[in-house]
PDB file of N, CA and C in Angstrom:
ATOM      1  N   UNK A   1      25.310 266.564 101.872  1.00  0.00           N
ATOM      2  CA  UNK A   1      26.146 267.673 101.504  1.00  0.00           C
ATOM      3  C   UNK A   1      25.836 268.011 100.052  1.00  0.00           C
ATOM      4  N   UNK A   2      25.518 269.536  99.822  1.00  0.00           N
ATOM      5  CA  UNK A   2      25.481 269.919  98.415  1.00  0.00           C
ATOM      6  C   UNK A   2      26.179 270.915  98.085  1.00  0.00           C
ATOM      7  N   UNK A   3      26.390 270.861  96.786  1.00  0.00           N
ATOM      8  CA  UNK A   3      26.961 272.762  96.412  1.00  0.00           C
ATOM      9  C   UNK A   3      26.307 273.414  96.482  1.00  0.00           C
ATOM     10  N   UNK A   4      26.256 274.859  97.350  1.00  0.00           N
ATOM     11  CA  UNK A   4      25.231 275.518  96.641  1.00  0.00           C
ATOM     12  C   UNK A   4      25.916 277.087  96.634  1.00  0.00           C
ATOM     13  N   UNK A   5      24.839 277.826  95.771  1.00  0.00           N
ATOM     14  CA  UNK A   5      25.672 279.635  95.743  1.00  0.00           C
ATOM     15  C   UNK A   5      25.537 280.734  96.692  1.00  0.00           C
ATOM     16  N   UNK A   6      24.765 280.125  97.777  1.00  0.00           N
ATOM     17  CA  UNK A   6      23.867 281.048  98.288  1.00  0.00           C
ATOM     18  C   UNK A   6      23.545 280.005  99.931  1.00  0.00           C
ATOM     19  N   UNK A   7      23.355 280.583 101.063  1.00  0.00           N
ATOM     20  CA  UNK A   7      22.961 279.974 102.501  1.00  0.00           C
ATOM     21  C   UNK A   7      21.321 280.089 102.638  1.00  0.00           C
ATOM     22  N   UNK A   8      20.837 279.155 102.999  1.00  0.00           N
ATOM     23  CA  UNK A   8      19.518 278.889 102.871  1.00  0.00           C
ATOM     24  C   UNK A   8      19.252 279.555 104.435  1.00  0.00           C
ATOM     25  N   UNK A   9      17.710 280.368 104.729  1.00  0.00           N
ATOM     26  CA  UNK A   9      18.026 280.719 105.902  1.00  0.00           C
ATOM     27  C   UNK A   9      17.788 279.374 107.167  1.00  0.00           C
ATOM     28  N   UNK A  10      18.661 280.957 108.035  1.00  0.00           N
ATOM     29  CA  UNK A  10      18.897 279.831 109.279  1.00  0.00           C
ATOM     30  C   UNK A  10      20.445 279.329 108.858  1.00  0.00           C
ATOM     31  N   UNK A  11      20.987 279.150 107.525  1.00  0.00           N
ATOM     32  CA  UNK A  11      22.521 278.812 107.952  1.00  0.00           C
ATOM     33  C   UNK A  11      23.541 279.722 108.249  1.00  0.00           C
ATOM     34  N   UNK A  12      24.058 279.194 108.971  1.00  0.00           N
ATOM     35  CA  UNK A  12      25.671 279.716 109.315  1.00  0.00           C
ATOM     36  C   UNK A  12      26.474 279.678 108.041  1.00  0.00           C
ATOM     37  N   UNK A  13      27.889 280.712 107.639  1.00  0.00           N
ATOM     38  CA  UNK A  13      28.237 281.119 106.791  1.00  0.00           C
ATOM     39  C   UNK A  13      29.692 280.865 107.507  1.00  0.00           C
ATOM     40  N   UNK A  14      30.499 280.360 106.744  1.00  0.00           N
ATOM     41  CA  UNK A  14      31.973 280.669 107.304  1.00  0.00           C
ATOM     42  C   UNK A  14      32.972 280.438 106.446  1.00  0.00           C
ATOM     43  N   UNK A  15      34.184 281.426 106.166  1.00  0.00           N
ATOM     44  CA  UNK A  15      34.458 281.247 105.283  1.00  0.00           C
ATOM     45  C   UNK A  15      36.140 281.349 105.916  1.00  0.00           C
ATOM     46  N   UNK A  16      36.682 281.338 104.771  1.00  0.00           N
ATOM     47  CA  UNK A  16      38.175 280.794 104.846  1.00  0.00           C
ATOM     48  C   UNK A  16      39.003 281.111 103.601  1.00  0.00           C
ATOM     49  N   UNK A  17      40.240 281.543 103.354  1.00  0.00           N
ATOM     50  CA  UNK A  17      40.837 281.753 102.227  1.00  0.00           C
ATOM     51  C   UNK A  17      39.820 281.654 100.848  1.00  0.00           C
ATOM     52  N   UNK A  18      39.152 282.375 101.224  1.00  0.00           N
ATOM     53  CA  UNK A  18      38.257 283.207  99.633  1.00  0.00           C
ATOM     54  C   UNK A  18      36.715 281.556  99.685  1.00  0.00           C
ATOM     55  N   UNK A  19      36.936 280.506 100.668  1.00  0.00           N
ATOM     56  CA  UNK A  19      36.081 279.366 100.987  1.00  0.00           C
ATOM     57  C   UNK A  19      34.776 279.621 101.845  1.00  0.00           C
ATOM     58  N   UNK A  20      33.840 279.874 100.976  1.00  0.00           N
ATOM     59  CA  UNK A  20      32.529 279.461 101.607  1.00  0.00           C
ATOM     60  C   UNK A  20      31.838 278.364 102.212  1.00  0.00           C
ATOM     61  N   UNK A  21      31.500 278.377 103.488  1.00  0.00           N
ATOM     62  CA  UNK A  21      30.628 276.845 103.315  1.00  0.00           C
ATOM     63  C   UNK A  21      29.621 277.161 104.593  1.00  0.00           C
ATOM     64  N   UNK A  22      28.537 277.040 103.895  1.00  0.00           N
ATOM     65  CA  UNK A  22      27.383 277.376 104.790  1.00  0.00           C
ATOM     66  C   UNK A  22      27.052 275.896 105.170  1.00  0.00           C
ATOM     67  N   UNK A  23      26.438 276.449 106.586  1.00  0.00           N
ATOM     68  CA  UNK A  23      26.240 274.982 107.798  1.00  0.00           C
ATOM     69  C   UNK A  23      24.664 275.103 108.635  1.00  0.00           C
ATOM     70  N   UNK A  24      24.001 274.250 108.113  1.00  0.00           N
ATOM     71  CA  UNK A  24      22.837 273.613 108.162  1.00  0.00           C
ATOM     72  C   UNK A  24      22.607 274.123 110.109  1.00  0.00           C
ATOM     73  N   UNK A  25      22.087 274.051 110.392  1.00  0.00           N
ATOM     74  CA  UNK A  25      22.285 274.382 112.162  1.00  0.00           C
ATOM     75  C   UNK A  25      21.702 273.221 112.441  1.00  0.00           C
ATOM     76  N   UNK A  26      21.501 272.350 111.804  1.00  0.00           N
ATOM     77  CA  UNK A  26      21.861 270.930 112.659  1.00  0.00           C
ATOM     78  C   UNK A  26      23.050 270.291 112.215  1.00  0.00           C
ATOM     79  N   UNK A  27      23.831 270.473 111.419  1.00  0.00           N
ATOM     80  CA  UNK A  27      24.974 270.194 111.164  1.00  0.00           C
ATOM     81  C   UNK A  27      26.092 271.055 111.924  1.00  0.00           C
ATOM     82  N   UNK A  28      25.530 271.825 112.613  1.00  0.00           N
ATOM     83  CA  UNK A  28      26.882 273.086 113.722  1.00  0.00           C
ATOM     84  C   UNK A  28      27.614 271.916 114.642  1.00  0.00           C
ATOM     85  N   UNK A  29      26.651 271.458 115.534  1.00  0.00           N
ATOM     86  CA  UNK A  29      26.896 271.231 116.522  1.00  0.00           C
ATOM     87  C   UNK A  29      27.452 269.300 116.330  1.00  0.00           C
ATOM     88  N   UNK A  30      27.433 269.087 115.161  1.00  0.00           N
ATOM     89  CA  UNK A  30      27.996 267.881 114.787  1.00  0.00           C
ATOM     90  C   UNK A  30      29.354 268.242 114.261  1.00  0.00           C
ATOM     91  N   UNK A  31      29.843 269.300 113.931  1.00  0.00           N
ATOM     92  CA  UNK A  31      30.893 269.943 113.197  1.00  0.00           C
ATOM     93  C   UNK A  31      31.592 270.503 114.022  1.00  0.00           C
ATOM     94  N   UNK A  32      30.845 270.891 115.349  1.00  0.00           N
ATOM     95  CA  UNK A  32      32.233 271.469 116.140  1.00  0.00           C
ATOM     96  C   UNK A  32      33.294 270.994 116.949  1.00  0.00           C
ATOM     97  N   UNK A  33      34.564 271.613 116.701  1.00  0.00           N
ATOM     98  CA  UNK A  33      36.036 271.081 116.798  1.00  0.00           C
ATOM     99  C   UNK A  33      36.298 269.873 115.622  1.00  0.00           C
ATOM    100  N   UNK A  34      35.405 269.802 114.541  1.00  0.00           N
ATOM    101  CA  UNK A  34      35.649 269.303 113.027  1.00  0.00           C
ATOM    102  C   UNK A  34      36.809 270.174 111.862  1.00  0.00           C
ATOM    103  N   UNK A  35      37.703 269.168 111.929  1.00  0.00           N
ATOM    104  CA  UNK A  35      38.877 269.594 110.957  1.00  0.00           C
ATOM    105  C   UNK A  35      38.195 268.785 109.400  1.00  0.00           C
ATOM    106  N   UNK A  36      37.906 270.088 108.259  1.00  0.00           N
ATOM    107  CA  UNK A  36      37.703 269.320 106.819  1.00  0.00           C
ATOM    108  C   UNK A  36      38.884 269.896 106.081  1.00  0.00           C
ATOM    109  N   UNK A  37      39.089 269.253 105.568  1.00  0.00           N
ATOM    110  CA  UNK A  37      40.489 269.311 104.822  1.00  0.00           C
ATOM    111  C   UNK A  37      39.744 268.420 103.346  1.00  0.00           C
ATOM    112  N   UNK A  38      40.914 269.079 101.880  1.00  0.00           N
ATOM    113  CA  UNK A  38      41.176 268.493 100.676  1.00  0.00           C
ATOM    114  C   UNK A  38      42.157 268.273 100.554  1.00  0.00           C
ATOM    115  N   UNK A  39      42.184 266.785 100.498  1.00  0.00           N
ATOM    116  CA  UNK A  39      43.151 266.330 100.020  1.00  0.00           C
ATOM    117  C   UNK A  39      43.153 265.428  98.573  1.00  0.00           C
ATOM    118  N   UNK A  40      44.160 266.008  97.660  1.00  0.00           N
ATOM    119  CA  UNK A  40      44.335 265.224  96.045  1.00  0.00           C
ATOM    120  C   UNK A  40      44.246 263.874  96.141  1.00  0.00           C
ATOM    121  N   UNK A  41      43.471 263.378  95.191  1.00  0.00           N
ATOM    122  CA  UNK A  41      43.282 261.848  95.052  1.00  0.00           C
ATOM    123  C   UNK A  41      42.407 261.030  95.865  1.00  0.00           C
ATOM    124  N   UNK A  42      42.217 261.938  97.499  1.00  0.00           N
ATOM    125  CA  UNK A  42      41.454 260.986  97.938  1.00  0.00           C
ATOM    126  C   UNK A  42      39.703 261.986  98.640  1.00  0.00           C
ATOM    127  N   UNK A  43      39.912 263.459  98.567  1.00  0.00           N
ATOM    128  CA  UNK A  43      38.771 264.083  98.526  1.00  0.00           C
ATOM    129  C   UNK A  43      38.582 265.015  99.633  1.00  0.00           C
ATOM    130  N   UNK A  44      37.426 265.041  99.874  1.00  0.00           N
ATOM    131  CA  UNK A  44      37.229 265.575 101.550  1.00  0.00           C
ATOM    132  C   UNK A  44      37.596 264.965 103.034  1.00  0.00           C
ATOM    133  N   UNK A  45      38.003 265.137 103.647  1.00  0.00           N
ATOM    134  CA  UNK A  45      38.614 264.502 104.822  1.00  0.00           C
ATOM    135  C   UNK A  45      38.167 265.455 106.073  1.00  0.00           C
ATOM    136  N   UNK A  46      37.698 264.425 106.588  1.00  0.00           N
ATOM    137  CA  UNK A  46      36.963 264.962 107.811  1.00  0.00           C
ATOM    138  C   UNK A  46      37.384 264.239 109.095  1.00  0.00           C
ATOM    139  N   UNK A  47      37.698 265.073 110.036  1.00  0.00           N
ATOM    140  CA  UNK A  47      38.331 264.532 111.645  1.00  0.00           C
ATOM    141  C   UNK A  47      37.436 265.220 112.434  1.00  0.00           C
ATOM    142  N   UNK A  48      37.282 264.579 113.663  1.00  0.00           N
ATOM    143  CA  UNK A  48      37.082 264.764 114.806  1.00  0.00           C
ATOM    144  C   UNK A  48      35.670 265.160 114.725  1.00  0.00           C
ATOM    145  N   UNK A  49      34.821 264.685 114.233  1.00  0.00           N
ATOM    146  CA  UNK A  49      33.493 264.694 114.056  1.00  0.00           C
ATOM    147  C   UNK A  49      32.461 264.338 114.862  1.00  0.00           C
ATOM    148  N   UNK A  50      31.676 264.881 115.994  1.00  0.00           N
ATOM    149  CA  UNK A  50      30.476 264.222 116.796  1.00  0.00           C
ATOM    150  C   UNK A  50      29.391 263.646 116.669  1.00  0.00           C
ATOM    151  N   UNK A  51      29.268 262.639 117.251  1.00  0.00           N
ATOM    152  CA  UNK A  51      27.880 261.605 116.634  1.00  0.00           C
ATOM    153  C   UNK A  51      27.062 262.643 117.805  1.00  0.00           C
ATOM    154  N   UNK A  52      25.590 263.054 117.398  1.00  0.00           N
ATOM    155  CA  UNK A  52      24.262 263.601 117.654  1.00  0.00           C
ATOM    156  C   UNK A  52      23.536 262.819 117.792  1.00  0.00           C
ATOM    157  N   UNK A  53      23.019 262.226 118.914  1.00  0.00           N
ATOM    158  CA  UNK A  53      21.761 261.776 118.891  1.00  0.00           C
ATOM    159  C   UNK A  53      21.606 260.461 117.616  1.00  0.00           C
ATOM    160  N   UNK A  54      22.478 259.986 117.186  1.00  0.00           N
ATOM    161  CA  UNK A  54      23.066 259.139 116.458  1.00  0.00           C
ATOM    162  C   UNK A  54      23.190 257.170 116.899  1.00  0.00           C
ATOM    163  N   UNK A  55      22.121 256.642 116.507  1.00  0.00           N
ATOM    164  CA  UNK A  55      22.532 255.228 117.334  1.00  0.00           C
ATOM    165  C   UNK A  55      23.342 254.420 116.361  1.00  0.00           C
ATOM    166  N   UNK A  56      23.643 254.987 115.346  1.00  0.00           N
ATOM    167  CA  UNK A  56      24.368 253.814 114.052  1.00  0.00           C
ATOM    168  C   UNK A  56      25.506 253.171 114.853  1.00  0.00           C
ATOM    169  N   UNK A  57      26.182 253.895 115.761  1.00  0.00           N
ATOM    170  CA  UNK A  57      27.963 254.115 116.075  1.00  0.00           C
ATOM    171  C   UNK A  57      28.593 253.227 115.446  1.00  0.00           C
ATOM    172  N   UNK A  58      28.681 252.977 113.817  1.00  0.00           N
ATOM    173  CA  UNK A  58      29.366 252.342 112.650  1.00  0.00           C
ATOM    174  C   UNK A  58      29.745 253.292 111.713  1.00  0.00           C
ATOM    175  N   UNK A  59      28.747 253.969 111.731  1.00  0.00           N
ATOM    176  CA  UNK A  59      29.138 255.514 110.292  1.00  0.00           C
ATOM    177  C   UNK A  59      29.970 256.381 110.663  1.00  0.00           C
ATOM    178  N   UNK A  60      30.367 256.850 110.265  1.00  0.00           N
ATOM    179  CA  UNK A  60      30.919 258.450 110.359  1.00  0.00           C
ATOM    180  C   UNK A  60      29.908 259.464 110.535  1.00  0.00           C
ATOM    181  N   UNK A  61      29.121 259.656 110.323  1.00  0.00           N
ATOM    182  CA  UNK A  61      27.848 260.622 110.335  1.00  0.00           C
ATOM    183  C   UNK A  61      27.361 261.279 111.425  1.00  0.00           C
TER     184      UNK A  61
END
């Protein structure tokens, strides 16, 4: 995950109360039905997230 000002092509764009956040299109389909939320003190918070093709099944990722 980075900041950036601008969607590199090929990303998805979606935005939200004045919130940008462009999405990698291999990151879509790991993100969908993904709740991210900020929360104070403890950061980004991420639910309901799909493992892809993923053999860790220890990470979050």
């Amino acid at each position: 995950m980075d900041i950036a000002d601008n969607p590199q092509s090929g990303d998805t764009t979606i935005e939200k109360n004045g919130l940008k956040v462009f999405l990698e299109m291999k990151a879509q389909g790991m993100l969908m039905n993904t709740t991210i939320d900020f929360q104070d003190g403890r950061g980004f918070m991420i639910t309901g997230m799909q493992q892809q093709g993923n053999s860790c099944g220890s990470c979050s990722c």
